[in-house]
PDB file of N, CA and C in Angstrom:
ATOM      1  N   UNK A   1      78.594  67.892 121.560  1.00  0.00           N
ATOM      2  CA  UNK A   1      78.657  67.320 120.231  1.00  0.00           C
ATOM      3  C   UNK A   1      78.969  68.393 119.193  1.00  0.00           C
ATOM      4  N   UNK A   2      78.469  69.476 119.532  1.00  0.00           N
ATOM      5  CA  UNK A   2      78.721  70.357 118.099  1.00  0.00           C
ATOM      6  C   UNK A   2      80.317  70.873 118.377  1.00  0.00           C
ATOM      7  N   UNK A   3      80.125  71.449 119.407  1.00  0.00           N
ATOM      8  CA  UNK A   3      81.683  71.575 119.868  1.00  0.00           C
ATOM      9  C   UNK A   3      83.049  70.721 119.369  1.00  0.00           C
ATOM     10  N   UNK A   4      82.635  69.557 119.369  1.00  0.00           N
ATOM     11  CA  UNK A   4      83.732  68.374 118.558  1.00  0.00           C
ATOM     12  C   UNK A   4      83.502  68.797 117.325  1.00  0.00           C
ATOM     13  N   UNK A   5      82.634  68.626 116.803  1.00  0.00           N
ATOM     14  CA  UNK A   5      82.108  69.088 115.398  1.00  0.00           C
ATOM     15  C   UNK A   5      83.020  69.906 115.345  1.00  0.00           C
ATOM     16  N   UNK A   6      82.664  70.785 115.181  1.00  0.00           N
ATOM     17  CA  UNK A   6      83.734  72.240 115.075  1.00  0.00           C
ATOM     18  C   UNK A   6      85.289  72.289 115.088  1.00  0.00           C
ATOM     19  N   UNK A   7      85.481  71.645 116.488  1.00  0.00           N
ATOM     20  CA  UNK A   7      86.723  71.897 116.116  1.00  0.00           C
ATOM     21  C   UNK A   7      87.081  70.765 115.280  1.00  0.00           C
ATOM     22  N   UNK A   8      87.062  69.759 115.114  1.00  0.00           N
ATOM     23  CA  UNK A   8      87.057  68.682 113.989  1.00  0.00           C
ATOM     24  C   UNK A   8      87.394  69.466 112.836  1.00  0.00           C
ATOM     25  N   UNK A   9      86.482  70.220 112.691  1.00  0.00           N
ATOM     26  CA  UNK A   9      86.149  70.974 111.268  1.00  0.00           C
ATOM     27  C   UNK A   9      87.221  72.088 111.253  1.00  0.00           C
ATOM     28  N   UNK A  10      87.760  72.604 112.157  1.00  0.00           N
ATOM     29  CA  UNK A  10      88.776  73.822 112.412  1.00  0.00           C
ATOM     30  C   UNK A  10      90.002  72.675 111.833  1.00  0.00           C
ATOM     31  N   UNK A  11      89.875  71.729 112.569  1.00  0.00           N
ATOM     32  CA  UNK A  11      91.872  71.097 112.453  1.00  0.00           C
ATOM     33  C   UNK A  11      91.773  70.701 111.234  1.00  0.00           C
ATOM     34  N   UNK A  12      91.103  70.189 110.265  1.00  0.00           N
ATOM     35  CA  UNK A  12      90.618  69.754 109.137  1.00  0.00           C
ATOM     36  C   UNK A  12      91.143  70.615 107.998  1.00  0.00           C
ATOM     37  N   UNK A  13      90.301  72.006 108.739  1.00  0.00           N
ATOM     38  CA  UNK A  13      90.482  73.124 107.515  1.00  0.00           C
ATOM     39  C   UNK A  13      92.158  73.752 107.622  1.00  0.00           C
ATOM     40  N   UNK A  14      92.487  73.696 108.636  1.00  0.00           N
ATOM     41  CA  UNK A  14      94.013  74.047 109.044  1.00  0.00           C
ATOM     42  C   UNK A  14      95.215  73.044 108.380  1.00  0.00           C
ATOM     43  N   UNK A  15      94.579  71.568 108.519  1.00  0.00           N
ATOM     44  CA  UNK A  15      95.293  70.466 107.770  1.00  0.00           C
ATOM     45  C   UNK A  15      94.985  71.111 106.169  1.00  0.00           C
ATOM     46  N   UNK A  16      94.205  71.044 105.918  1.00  0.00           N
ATOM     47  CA  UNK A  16      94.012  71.544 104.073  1.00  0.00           C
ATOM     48  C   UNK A  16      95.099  72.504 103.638  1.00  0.00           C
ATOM     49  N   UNK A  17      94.785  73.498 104.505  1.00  0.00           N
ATOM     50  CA  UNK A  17      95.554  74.323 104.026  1.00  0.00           C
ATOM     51  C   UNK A  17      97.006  74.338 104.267  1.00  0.00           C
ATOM     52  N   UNK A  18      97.716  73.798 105.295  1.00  0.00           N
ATOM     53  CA  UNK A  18      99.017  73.245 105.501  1.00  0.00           C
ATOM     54  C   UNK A  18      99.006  72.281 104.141  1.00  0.00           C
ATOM     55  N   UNK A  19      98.668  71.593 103.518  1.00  0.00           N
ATOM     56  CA  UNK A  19      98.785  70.906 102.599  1.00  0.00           C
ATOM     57  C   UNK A  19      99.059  71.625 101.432  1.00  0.00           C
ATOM     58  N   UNK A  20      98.008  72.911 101.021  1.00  0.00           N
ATOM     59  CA  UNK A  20      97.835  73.061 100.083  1.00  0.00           C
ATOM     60  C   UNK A  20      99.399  74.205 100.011  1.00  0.00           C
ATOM     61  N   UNK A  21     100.024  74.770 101.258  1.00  0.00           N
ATOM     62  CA  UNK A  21     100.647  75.572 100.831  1.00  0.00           C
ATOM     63  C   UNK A  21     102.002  75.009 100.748  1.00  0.00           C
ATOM     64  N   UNK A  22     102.312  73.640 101.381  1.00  0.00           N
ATOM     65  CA  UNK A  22     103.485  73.096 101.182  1.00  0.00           C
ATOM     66  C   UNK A  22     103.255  72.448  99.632  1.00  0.00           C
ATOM     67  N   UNK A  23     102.336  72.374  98.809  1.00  0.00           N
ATOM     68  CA  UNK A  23     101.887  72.092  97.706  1.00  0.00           C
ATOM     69  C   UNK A  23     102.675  73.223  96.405  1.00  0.00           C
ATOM     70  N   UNK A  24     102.387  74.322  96.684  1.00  0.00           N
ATOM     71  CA  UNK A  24     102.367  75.391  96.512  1.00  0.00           C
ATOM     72  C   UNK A  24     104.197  75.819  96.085  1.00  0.00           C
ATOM     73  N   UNK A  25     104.475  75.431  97.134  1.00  0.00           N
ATOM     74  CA  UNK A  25     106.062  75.559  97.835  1.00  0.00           C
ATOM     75  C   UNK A  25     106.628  74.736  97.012  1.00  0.00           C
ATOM     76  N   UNK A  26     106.135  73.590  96.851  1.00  0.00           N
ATOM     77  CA  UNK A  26     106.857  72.596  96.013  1.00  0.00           C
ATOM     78  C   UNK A  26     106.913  72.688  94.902  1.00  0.00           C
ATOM     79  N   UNK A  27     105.878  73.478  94.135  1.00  0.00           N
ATOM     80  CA  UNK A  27     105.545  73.266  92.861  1.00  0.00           C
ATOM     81  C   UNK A  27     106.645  74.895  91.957  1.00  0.00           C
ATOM     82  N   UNK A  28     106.570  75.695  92.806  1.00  0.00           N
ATOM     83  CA  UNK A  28     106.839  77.139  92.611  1.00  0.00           C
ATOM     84  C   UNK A  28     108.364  77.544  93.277  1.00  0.00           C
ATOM     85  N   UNK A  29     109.156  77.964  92.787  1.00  0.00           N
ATOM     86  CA  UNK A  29     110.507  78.443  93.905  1.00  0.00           C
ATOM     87  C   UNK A  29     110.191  79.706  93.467  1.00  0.00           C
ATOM     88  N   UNK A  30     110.477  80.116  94.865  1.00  0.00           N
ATOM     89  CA  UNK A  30     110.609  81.332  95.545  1.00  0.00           C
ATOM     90  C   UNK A  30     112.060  82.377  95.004  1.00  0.00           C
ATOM     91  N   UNK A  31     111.440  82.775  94.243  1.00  0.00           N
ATOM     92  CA  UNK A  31     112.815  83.937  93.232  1.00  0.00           C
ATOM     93  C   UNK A  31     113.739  84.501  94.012  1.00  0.00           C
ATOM     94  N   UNK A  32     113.132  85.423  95.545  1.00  0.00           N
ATOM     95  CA  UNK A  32     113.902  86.046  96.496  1.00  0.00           C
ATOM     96  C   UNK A  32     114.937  84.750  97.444  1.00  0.00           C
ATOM     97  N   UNK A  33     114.965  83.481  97.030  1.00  0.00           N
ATOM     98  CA  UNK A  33     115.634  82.913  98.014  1.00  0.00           C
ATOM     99  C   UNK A  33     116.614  82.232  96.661  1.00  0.00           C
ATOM    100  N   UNK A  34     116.418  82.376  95.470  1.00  0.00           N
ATOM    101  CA  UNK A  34     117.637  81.819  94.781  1.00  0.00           C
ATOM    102  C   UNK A  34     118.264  83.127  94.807  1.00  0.00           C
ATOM    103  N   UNK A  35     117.850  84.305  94.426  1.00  0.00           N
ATOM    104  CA  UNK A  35     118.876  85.293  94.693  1.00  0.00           C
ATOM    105  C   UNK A  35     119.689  85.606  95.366  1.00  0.00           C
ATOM    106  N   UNK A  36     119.166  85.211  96.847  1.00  0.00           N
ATOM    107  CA  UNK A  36     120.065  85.348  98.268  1.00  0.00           C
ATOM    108  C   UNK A  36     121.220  84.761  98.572  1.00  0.00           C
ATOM    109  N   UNK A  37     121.459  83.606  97.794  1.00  0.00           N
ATOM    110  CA  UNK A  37     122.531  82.822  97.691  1.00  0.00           C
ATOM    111  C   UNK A  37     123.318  83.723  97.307  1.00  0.00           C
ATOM    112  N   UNK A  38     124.755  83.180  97.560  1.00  0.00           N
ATOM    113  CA  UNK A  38     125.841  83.945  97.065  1.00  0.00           C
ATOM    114  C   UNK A  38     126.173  83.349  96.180  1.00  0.00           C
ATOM    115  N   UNK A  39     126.957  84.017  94.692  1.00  0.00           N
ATOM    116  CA  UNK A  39     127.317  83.308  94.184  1.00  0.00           C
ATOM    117  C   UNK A  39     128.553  83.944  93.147  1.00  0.00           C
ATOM    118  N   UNK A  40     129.247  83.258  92.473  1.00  0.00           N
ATOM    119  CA  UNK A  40     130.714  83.883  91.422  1.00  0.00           C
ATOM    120  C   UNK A  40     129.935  84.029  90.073  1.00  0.00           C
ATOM    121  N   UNK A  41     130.063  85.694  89.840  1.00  0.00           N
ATOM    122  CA  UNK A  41     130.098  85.617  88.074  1.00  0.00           C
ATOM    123  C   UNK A  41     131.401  85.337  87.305  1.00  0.00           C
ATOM    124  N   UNK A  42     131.142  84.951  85.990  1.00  0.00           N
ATOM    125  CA  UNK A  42     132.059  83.947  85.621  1.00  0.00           C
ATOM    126  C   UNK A  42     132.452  85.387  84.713  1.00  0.00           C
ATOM    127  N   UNK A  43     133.748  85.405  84.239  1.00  0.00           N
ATOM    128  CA  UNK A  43     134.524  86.459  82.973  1.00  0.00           C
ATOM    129  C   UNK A  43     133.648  87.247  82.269  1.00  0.00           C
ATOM    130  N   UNK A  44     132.736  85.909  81.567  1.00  0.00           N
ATOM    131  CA  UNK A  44     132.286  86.268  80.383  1.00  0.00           C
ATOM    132  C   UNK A  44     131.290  86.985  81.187  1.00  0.00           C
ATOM    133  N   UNK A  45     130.800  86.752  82.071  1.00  0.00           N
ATOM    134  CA  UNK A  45     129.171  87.275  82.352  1.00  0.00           C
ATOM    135  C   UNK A  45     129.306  88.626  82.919  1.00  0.00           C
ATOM    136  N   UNK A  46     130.368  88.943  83.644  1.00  0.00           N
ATOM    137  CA  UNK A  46     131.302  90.705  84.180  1.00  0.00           C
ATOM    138  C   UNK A  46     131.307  90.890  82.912  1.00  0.00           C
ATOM    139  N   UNK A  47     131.800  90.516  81.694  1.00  0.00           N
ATOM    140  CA  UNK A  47     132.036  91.751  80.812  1.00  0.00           C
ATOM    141  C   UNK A  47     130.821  92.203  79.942  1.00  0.00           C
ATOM    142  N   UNK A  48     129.760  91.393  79.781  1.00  0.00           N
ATOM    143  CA  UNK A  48     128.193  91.443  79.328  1.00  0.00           C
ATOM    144  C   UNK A  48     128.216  92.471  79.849  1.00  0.00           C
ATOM    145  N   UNK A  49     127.575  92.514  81.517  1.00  0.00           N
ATOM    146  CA  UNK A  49     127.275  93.577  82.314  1.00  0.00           C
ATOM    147  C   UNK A  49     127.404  94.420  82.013  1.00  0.00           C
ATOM    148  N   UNK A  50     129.097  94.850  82.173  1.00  0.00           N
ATOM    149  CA  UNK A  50     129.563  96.144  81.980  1.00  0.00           C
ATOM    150  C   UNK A  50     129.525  96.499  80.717  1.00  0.00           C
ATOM    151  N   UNK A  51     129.969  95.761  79.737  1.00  0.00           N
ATOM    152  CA  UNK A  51     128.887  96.388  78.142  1.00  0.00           C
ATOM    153  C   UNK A  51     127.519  97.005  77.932  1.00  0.00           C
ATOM    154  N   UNK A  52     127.104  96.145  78.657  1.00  0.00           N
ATOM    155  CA  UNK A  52     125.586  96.728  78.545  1.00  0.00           C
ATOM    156  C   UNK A  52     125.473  98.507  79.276  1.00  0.00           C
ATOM    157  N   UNK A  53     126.406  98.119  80.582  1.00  0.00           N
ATOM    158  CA  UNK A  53     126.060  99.231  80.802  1.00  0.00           C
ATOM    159  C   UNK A  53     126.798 100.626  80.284  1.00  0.00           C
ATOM    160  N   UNK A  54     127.757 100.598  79.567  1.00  0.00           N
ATOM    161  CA  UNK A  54     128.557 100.998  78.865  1.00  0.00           C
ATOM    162  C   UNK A  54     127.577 101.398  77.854  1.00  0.00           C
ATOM    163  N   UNK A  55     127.121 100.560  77.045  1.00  0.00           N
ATOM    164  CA  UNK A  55     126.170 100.883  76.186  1.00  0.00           C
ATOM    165  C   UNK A  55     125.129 101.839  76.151  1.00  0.00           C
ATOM    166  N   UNK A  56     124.635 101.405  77.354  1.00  0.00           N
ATOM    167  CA  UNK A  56     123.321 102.437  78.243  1.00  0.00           C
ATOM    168  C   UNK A  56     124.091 103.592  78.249  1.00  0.00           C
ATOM    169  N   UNK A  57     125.053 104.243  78.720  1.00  0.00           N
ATOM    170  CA  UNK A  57     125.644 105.335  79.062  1.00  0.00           C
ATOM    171  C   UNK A  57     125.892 105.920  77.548  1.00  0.00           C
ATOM    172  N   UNK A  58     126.485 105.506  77.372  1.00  0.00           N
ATOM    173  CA  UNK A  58     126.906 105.801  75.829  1.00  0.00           C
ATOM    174  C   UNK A  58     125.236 106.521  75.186  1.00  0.00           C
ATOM    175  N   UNK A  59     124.740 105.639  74.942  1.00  0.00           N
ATOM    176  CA  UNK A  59     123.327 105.716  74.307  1.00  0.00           C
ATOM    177  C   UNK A  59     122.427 107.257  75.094  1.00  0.00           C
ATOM    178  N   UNK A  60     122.570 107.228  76.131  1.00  0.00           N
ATOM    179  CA  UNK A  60     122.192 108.263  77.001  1.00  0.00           C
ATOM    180  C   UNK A  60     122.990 109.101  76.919  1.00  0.00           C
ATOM    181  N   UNK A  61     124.060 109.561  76.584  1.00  0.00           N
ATOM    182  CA  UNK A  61     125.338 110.990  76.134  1.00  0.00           C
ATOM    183  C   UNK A  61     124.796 111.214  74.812  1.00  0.00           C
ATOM    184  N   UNK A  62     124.271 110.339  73.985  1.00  0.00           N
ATOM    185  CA  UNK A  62     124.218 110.562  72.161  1.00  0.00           C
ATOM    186  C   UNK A  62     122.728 111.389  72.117  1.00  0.00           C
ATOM    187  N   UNK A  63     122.181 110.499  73.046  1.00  0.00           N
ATOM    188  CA  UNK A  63     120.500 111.445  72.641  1.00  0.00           C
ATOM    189  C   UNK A  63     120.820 112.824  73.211  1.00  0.00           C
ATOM    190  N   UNK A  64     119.660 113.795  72.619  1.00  0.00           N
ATOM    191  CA  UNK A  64     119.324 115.210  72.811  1.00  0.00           C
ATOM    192  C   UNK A  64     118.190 115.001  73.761  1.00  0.00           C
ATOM    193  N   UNK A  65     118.473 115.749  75.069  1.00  0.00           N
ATOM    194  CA  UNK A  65     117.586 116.294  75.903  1.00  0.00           C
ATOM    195  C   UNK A  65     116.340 116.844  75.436  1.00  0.00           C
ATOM    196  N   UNK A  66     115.299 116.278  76.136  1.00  0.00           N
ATOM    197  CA  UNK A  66     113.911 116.902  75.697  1.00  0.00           C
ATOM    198  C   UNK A  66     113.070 117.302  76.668  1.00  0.00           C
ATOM    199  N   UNK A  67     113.015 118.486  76.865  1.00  0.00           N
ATOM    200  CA  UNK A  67     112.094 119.210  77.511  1.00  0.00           C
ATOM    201  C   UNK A  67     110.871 119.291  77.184  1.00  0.00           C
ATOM    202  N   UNK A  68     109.578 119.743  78.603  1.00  0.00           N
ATOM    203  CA  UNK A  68     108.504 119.767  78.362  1.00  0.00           C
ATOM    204  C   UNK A  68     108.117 121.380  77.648  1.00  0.00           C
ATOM    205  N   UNK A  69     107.042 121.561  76.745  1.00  0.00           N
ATOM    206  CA  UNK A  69     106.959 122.873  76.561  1.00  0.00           C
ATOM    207  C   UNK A  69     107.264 124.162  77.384  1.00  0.00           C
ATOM    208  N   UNK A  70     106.437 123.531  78.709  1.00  0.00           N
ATOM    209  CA  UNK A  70     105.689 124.409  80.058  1.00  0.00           C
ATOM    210  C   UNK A  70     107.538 124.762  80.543  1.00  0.00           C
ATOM    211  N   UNK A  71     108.567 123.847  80.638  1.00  0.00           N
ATOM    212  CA  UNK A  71     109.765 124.218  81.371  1.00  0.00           C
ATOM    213  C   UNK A  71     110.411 124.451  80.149  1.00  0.00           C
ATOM    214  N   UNK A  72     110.000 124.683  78.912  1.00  0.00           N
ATOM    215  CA  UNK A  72     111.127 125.782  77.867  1.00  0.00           C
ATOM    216  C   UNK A  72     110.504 127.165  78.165  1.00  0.00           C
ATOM    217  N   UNK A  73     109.007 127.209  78.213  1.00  0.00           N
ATOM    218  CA  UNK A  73     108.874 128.854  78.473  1.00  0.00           C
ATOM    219  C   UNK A  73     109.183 129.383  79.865  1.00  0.00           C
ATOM    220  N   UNK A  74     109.101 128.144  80.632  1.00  0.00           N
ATOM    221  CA  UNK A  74     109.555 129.037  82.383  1.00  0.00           C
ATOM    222  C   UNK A  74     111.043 129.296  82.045  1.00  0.00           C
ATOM    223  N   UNK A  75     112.044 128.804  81.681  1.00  0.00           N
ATOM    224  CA  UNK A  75     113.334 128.859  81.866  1.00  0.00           C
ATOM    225  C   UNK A  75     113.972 129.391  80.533  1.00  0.00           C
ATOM    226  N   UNK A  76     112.925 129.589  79.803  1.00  0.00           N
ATOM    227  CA  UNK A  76     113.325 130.267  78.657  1.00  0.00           C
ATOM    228  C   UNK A  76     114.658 129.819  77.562  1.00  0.00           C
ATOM    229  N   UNK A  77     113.981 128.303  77.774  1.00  0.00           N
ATOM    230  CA  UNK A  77     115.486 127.734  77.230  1.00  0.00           C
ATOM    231  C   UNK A  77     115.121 127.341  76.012  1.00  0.00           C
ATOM    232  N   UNK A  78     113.767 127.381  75.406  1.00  0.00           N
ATOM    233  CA  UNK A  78     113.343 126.725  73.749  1.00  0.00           C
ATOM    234  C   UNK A  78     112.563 128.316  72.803  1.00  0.00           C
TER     235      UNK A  78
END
């Protein structure tokens, strides 16, 4: 008798949780599996990109390098 019990209580708790995670699944998409798809960027959205990163570069040539104190006196560069 307890033996049934039990496992009763095992398939039960195994059913719950099969429930709760196809629950889960349904409610939530999974970020790494829309990414995986393949898919076409459109004109406009290639030239965003490469602006931006254009931008970034750009922006990163204009600033002045900044060193820590400790590596201006080792290298004697400040």
């Amino acid at each position: 008798m307890i033996q049934t019990t039990l496992i009763t209580t095992v398939l039960d708790w195994e059913r719950r949780l099969q429930i709760e995670d196809e629950r889960r699944k349904a409610s939530k998409p999974e970020p790494y599996r829309e990414l995986s798809a393949d898919f076409e960027l459109t004109h406009k959205e290639r030239e965003s990109i490469l602006a931006r990163i254009a931008n970034f570069n750009n922006a990163r040539k204009e600033r002045q390098a900044v060193y820590p104190q400790e590596y201006c006196r080792e290298t004697q560069l400040g």
